[in-house]
N, C-alpha and C. Protein backbone atom coordinates (compact mmCIF):
# COMPACT_ATOMS: atom_id res chain seq x y z
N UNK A 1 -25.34 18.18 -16.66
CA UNK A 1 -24.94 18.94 -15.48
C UNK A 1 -25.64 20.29 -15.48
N UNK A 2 -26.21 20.84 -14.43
CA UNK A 2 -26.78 21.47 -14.52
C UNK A 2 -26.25 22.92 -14.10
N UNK A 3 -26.91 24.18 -14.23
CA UNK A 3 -25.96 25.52 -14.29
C UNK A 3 -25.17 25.69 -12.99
N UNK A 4 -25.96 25.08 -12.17
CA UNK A 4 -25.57 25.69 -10.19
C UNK A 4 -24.36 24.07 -10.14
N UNK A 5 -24.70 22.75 -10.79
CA UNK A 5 -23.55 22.40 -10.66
C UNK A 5 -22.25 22.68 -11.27
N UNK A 6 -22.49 23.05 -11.98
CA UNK A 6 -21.21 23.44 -12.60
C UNK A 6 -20.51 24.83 -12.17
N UNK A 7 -21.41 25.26 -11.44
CA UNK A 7 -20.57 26.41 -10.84
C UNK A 7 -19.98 26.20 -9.50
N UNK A 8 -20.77 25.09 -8.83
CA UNK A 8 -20.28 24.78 -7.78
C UNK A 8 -18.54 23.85 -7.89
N UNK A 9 -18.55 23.22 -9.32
CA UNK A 9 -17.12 22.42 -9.47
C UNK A 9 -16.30 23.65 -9.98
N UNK A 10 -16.61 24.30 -11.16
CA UNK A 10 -16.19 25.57 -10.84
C UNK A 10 -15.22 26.18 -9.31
N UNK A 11 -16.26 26.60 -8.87
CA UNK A 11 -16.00 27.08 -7.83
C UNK A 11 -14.98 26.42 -6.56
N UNK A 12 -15.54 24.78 -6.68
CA UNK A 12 -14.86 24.31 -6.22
C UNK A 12 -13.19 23.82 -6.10
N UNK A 13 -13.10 23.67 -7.65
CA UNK A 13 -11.72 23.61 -8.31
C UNK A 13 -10.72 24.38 -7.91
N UNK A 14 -11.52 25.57 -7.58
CA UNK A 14 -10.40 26.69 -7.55
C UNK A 14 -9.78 27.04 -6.01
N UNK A 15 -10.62 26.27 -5.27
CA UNK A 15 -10.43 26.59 -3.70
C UNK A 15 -9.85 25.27 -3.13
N UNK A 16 -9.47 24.29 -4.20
CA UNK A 16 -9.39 22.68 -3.80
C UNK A 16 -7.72 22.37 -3.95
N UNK A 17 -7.49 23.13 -5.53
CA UNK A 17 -6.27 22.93 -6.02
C UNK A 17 -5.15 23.23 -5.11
N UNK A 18 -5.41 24.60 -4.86
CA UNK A 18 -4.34 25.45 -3.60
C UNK A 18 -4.37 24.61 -2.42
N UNK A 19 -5.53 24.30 -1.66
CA UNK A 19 -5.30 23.84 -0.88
C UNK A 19 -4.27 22.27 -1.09
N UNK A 20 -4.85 21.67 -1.85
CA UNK A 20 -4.03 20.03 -1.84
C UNK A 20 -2.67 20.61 -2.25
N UNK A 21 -2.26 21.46 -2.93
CA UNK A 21 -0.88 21.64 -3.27
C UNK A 21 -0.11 22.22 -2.06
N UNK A 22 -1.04 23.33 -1.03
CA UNK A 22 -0.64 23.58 0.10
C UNK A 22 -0.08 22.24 0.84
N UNK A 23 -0.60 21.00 1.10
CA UNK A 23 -0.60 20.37 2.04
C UNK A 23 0.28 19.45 1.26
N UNK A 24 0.89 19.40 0.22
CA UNK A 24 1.60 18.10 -0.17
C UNK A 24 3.00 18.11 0.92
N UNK A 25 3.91 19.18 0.63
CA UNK A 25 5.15 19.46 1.17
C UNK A 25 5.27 18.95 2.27
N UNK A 26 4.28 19.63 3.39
CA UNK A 26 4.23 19.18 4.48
C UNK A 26 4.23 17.52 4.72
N UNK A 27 2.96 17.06 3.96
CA UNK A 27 2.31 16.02 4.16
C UNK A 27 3.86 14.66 3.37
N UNK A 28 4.55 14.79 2.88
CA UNK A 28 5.54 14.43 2.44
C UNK A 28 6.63 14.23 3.17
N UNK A 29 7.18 15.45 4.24
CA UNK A 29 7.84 15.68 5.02
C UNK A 29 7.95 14.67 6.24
N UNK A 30 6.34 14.92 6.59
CA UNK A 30 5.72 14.17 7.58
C UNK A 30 6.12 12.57 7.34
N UNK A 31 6.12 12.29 6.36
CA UNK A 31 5.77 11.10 5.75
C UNK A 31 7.61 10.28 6.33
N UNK A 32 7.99 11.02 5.00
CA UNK A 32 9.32 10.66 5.03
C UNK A 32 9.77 10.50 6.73
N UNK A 33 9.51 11.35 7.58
CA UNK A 33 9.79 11.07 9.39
C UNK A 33 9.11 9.98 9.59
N UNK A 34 8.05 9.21 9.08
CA UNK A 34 7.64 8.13 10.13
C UNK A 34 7.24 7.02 9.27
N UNK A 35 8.30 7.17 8.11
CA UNK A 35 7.96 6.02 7.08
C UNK A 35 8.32 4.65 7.60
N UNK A 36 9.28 5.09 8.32
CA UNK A 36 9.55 3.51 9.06
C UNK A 36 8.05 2.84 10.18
N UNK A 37 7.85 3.60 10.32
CA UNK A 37 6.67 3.68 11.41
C UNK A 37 5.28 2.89 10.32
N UNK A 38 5.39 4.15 9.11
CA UNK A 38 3.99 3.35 8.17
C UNK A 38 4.08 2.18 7.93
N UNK A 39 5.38 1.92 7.47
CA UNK A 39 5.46 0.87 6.51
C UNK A 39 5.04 -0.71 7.94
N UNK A 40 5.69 -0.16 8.75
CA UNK A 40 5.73 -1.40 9.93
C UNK A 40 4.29 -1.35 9.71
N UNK A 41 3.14 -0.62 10.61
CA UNK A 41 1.91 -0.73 10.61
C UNK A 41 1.36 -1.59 9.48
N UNK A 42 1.73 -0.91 8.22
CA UNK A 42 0.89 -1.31 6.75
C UNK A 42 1.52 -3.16 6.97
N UNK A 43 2.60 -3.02 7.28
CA UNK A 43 3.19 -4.98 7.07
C UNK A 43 2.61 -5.56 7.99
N UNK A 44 2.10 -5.23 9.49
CA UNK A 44 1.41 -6.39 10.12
C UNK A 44 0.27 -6.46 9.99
N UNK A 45 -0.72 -5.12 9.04
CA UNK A 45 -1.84 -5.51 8.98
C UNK A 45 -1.76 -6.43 7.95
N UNK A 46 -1.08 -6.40 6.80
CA UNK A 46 -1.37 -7.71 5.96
C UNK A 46 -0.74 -9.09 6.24
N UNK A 47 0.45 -8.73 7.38
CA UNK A 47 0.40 -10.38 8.19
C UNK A 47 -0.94 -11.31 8.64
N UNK A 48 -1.95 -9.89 9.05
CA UNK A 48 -3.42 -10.16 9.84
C UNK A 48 -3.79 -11.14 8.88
N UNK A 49 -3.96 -10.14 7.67
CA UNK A 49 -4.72 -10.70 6.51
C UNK A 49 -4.61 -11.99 5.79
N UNK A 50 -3.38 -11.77 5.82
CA UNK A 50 -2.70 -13.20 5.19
C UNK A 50 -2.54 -14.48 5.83
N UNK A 51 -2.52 -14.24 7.33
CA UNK A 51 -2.72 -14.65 8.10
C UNK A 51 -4.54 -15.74 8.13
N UNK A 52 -5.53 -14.92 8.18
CA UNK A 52 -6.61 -15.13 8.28
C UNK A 52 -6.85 -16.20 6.82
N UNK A 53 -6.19 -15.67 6.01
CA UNK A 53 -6.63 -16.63 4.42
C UNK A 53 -5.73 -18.20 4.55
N UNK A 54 -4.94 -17.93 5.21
CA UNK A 54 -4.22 -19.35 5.58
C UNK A 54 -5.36 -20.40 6.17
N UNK A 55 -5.43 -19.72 7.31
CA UNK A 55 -6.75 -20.47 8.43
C UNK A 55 -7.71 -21.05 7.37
N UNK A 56 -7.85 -19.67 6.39
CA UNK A 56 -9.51 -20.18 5.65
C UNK A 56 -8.88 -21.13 5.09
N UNK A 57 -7.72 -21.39 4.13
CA UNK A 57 -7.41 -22.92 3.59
C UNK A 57 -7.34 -24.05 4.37
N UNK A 58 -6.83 -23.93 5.35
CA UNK A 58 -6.58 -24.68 5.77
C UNK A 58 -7.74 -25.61 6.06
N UNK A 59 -9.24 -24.77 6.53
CA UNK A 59 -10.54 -25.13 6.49
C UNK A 59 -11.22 -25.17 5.26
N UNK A 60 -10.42 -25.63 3.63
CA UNK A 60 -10.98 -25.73 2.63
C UNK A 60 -12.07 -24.54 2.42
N UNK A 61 -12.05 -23.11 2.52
CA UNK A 61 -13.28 -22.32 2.26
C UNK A 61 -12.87 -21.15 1.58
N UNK A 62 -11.09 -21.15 1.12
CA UNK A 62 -10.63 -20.63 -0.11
C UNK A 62 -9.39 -21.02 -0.85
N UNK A 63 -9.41 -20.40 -1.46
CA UNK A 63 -8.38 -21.17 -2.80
C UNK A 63 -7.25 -20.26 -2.54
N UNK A 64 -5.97 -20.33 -3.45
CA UNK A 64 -4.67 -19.65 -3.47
C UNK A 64 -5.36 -17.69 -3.69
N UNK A 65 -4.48 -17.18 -3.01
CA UNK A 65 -4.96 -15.57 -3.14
C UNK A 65 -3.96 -15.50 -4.56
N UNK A 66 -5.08 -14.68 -5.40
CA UNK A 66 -4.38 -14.31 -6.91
C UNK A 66 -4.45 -12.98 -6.73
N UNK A 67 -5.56 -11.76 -6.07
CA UNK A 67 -5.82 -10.91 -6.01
C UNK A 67 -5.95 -10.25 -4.46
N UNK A 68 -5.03 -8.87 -4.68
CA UNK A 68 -5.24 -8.36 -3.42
C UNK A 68 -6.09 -6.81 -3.68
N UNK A 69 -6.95 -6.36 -3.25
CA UNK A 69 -8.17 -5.22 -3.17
C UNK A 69 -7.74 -4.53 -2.28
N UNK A 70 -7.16 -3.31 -2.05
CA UNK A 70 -6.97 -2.30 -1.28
C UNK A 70 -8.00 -0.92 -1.91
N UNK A 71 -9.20 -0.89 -1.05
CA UNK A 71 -10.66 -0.18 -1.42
C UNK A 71 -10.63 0.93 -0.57
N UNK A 72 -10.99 1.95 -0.54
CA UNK A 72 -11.26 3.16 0.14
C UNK A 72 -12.90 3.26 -0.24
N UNK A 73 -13.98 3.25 0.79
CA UNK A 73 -15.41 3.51 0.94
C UNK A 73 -15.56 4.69 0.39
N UNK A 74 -16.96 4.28 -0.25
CA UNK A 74 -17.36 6.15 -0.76
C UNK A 74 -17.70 6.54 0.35
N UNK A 75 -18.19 5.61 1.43
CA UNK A 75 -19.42 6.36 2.27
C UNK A 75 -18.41 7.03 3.55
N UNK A 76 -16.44 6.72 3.13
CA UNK A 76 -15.73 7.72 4.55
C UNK A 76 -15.90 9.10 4.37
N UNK A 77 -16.68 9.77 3.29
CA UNK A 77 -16.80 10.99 3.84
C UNK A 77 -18.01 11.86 4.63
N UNK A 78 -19.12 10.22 4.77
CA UNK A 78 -19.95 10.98 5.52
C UNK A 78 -19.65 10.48 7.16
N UNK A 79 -19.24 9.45 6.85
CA UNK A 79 -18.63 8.48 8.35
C UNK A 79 -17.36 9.03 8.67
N UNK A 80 -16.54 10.04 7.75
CA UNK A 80 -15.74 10.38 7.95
C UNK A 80 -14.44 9.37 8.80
N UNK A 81 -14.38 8.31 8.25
CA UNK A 81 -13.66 6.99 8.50
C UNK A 81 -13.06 7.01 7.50
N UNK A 82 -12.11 7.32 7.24
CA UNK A 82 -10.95 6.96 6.04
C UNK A 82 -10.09 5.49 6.21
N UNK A 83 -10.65 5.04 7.15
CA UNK A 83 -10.20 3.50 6.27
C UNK A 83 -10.12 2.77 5.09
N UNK A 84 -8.67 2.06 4.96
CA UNK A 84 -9.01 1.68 3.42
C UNK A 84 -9.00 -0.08 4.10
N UNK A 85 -10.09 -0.83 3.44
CA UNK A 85 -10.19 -2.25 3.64
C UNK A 85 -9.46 -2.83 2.48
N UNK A 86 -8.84 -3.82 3.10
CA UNK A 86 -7.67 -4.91 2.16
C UNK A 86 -7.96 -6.47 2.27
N UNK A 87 -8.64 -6.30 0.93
CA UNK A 87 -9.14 -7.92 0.62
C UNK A 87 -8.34 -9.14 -0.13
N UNK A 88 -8.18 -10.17 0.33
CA UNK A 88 -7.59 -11.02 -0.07
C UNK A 88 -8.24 -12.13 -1.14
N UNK A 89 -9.04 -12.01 -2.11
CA UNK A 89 -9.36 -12.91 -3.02
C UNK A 89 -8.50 -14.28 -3.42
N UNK A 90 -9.76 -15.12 -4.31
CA UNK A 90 -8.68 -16.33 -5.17
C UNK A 90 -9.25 -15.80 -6.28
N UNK A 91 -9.51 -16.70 -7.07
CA UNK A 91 -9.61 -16.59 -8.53
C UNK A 91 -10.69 -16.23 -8.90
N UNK A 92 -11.83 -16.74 -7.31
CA UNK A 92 -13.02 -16.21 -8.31
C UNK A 92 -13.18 -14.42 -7.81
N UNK A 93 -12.24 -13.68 -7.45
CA UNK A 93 -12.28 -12.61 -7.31
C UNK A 93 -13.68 -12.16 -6.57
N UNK A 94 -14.61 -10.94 -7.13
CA UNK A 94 -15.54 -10.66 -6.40
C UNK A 94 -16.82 -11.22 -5.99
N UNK A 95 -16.70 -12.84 -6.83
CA UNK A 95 -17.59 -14.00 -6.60
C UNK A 95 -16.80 -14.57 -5.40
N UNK A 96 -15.82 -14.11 -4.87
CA UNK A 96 -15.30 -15.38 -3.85
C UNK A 96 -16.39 -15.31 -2.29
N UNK A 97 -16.65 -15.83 -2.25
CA UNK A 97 -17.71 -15.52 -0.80
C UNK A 97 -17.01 -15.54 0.24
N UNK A 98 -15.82 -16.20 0.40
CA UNK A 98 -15.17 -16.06 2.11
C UNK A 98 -14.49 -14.92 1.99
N UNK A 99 -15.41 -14.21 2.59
CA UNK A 99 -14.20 -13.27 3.01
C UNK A 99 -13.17 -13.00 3.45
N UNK A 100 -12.53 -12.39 4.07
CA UNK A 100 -11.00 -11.86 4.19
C UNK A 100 -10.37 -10.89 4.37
N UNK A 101 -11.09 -10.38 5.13
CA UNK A 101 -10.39 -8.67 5.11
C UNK A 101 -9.54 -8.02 6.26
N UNK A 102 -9.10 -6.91 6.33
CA UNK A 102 -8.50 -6.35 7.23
C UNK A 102 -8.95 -5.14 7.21
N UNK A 103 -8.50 -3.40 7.63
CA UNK A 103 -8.31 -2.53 7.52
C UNK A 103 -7.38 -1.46 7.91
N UNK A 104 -7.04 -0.60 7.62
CA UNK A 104 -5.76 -0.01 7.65
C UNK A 104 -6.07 1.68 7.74
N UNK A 105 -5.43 2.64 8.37
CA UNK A 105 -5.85 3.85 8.60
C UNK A 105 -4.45 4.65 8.29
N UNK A 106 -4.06 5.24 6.88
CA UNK A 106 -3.23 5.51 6.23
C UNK A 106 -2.97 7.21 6.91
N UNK A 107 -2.99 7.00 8.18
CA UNK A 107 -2.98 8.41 8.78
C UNK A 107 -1.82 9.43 8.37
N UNK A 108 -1.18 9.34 7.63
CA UNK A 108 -0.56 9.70 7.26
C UNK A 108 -0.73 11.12 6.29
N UNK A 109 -1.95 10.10 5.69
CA UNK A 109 -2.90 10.77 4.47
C UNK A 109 -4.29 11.36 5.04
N UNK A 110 -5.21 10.62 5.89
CA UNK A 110 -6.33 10.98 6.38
C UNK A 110 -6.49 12.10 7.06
N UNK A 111 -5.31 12.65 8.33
CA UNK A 111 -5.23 13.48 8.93
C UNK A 111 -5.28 15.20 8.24
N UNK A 112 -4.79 15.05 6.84
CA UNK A 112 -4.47 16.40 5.85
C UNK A 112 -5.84 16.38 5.55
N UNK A 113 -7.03 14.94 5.04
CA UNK A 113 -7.26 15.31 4.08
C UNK A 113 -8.80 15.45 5.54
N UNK A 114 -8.79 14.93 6.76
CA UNK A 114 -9.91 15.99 7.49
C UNK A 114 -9.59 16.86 7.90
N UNK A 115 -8.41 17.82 7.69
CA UNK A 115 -8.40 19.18 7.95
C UNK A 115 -8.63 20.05 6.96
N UNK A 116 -8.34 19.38 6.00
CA UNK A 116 -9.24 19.81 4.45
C UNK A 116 -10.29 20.08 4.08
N UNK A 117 -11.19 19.21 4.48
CA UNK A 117 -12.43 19.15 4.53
C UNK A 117 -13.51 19.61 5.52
N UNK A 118 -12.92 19.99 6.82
CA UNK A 118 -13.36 21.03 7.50
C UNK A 118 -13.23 22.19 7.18
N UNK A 119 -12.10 22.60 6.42
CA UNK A 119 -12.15 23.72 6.11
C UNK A 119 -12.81 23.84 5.02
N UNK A 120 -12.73 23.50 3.83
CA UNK A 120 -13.40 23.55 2.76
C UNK A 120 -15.31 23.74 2.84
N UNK A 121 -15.87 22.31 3.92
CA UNK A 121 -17.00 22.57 4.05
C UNK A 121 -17.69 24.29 4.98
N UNK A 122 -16.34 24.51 5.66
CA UNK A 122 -16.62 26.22 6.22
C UNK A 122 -16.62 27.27 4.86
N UNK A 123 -15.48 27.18 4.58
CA UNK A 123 -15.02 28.29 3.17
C UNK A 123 -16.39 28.20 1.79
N UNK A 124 -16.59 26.99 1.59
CA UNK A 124 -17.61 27.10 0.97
C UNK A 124 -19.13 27.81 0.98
N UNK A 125 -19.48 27.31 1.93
CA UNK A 125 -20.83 28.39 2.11
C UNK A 125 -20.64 29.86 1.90
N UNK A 126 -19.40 30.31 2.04
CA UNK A 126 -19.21 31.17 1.78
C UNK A 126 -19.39 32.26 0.67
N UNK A 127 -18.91 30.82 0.00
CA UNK A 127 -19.05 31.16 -2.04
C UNK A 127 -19.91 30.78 -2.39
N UNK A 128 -20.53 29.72 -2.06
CA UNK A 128 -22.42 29.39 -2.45
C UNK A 128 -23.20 29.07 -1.37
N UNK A 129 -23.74 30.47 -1.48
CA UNK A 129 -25.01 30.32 0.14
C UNK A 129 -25.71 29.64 -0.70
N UNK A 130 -26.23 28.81 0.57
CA UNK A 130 -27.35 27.57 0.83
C UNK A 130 -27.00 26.43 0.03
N UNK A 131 -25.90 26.61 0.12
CA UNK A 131 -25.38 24.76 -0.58
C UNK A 131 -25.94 23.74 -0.21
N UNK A 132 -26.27 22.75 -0.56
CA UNK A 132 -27.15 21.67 0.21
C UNK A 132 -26.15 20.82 0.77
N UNK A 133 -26.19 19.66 1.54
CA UNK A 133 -25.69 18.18 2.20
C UNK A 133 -25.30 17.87 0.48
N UNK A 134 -26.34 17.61 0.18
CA UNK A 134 -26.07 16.65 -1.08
C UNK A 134 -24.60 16.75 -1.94
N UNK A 135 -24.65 18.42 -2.06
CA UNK A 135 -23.63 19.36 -3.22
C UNK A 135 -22.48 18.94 -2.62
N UNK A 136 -22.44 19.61 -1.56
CA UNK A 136 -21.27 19.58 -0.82
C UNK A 136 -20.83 18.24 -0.90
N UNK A 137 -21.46 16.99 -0.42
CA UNK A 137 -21.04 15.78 -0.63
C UNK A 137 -20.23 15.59 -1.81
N UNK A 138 -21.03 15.67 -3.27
CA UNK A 138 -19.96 15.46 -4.13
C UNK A 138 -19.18 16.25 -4.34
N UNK A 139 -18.94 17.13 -3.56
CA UNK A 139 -17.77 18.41 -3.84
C UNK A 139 -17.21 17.74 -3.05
N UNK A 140 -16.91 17.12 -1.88
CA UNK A 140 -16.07 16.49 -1.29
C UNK A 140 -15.56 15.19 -2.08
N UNK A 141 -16.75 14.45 -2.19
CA UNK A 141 -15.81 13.17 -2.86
C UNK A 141 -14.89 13.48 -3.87
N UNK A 142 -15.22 14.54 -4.84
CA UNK A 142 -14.22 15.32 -5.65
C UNK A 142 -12.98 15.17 -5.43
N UNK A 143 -12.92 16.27 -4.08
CA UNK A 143 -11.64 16.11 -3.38
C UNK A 143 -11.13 15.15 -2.93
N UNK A 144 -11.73 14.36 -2.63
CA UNK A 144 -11.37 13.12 -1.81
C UNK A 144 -10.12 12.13 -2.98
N UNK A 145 -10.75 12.42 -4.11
CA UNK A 145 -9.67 11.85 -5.06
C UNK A 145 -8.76 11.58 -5.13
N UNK A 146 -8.26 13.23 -4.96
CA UNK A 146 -6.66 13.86 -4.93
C UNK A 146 -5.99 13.16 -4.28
N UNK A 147 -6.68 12.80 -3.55
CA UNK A 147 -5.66 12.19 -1.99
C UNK A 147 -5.57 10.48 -2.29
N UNK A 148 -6.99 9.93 -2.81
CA UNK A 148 -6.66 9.05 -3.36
C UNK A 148 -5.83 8.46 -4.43
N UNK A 149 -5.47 9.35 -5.19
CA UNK A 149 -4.81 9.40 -6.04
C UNK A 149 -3.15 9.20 -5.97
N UNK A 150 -2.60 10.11 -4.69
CA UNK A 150 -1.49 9.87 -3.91
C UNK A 150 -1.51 8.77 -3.18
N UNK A 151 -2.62 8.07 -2.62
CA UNK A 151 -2.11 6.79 -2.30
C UNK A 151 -1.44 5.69 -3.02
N UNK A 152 -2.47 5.87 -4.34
CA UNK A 152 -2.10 4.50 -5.35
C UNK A 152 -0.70 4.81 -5.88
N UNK A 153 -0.72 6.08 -5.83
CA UNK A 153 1.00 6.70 -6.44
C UNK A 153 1.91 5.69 -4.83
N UNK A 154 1.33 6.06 -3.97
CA UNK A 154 2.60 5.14 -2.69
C UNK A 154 2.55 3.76 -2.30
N UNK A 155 1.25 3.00 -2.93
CA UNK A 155 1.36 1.80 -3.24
C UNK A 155 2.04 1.53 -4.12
N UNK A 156 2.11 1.89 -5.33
CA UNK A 156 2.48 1.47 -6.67
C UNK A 156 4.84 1.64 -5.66
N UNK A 157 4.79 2.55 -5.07
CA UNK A 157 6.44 2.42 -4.90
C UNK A 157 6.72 1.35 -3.42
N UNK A 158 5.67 1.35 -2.75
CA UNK A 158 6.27 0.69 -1.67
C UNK A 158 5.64 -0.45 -1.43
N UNK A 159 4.74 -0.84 -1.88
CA UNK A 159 4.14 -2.53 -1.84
C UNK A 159 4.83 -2.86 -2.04
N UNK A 160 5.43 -3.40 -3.39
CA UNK A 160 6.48 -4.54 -3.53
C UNK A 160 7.27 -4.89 -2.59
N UNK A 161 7.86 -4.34 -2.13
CA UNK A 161 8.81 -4.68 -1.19
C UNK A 161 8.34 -5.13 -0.18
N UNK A 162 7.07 -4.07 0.97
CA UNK A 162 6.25 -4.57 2.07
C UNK A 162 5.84 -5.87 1.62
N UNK A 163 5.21 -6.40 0.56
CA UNK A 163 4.04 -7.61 0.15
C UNK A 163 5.87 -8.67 0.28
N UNK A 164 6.51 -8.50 -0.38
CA UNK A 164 7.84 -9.71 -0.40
C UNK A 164 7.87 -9.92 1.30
N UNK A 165 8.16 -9.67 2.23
CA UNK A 165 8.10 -9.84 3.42
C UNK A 165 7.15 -10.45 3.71
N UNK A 166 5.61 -10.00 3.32
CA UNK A 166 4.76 -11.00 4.07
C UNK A 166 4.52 -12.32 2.98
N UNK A 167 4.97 -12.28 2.02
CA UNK A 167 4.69 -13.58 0.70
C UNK A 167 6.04 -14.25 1.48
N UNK A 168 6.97 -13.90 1.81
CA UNK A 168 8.23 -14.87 2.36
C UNK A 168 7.81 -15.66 3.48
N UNK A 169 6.94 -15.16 4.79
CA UNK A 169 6.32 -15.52 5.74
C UNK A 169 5.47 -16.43 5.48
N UNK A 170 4.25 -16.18 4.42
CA UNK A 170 3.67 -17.23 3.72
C UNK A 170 3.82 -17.29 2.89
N UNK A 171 4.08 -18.37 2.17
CA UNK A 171 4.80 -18.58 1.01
C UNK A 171 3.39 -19.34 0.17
N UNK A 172 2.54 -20.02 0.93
CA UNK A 172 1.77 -21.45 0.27
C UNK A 172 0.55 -20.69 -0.26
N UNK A 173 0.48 -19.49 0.36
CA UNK A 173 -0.91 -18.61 0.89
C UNK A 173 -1.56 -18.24 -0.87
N UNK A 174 -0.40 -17.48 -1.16
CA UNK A 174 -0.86 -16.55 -2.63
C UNK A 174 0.10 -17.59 -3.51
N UNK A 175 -0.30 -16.86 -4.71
CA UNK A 175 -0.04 -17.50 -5.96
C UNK A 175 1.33 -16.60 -6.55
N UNK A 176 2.35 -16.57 -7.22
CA UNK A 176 3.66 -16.30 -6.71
C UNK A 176 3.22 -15.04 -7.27
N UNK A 177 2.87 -14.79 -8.50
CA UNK A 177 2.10 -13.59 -9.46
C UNK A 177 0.86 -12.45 -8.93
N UNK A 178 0.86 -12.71 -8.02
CA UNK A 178 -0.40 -11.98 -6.99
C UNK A 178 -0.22 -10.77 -7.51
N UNK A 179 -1.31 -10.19 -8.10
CA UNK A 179 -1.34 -8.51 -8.25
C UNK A 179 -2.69 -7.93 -7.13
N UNK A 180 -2.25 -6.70 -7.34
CA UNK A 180 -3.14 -5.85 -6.19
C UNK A 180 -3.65 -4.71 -6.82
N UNK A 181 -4.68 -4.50 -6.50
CA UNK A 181 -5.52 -3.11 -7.40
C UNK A 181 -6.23 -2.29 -6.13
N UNK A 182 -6.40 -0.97 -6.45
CA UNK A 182 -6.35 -0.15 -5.50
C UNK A 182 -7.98 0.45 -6.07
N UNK A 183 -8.68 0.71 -5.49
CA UNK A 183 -9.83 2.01 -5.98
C UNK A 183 -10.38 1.86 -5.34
N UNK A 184 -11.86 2.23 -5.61
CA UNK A 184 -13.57 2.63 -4.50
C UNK A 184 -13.72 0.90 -4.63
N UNK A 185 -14.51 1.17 -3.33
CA UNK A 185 -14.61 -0.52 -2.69
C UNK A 185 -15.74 -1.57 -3.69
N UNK A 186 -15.35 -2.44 -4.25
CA UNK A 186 -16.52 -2.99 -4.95
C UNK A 186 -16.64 -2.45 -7.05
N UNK A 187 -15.68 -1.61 -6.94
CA UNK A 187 -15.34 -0.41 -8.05
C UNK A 187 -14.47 -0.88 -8.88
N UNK A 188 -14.37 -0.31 -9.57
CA UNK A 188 -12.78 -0.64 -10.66
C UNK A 188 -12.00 0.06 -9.62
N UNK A 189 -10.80 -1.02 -10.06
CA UNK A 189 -9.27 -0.49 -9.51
C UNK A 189 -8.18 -0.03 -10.23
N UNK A 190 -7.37 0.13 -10.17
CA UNK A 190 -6.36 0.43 -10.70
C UNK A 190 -5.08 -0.96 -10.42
N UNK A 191 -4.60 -1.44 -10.89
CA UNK A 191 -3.50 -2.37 -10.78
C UNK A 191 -2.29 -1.57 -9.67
N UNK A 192 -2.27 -1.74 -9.17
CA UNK A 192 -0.71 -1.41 -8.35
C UNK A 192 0.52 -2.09 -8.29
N UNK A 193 0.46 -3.24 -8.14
CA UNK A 193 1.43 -4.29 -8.55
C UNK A 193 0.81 -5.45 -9.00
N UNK A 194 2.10 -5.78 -9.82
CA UNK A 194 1.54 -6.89 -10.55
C UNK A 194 1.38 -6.68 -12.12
N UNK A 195 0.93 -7.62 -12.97
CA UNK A 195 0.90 -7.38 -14.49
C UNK A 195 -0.02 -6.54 -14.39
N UNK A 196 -0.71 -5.63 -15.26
CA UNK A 196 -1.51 -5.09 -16.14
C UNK A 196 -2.11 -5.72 -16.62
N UNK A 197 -3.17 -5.67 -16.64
CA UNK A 197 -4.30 -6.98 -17.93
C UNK A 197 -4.61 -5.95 -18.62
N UNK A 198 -4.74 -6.44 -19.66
CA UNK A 198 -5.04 -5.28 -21.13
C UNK A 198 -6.99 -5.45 -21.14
């Protein structure tokens, strides 16, 4: 790492922290008012999904879903699309070729974290004239973490319950043990529900 990056995470750290801690309370508040609202949204998009992997069996072109992929793109912070895509695998996981996907806009979360990032990309130049596209980029994905980070924290409490509703609906679809892993699209995940594999 080189001297100007490290001053830029430096630098960055210190103008990143306040802010995400600024915005939790709120962003929590918010939450809790229209959780009934998320959770509905988040359950019919994976009706979609689950939905769509039925069809594909039914046309022999996939197997029982063992694995569910809830991915967030590196590339939403230049597309500035915070969609997270939700993939429905079988066994052969990221060899499975039929796809399956849906997507979902966790506005809940996205809305804090582009007012964040407008500001941040203003405030910054501030503290390092002539920052490049590039810097700034990974000073954002940086941030972008944080927020990711709070998602998998609200998967890990409220999937279970959302996923039992749509596994009751289809029952034949997934495999009864279905776990779901959360991270960068194509990336390691994190387990959210489901066993742990060591």
């Amino acid at each position: 790492m080189t001297e100007r990056q490290q001053q830029i995470m430096e630098i960055g750290k210190g103008m990143m922290e306040p802010i995400f801690m600024g915005q939790l309370p709120e962003l929590m508040k918010n939450y809790k008012d229209g959780e009934t609202e998320i959770l509905t949204g988040l359950e019919e998009k994976l009706q979609v999904v689950f939905q769509k992997a039925q069809q594909m069996q039914k046309a022999d072109r996939k197997g029982k879903i063992c694995t569910m992929g809830i991915s967030y793109l590196q590339s939403s912070v230049l597309t500035e699309n915070y969609e997270l895509r939700i993939d429905l695998y079988d066994k052969e996981f990221y060899l499975d070729s039929a796809e399956c996907c849906t997507y979902w806009k966790p506005e809940f979360v996205t809305g804090y974290l582009l007012q964040d990032v407008e500001y941040l990309k203003k405030e910054i130049r501030f503290k390092i004239p002539q920052i490049k596209t590039y810097e700034l980029q990974q000073f954002i994905d940086g941030y972008l973490l944080n927020y990711m980070y709070l998602l998998a924290q609200f998967f890990q409490q409220i999937l279970p319950q959302v996923l039992d509703k749509t596994k009751t609906l289809f029952q034949e679809v997934a495999e009864e043990n279905m776990s779901v892993t959360f991270g960068e699209y194509m990336g390691k995940g994190i387990v959210v529900v489901g066993e742990r594999e060591e």
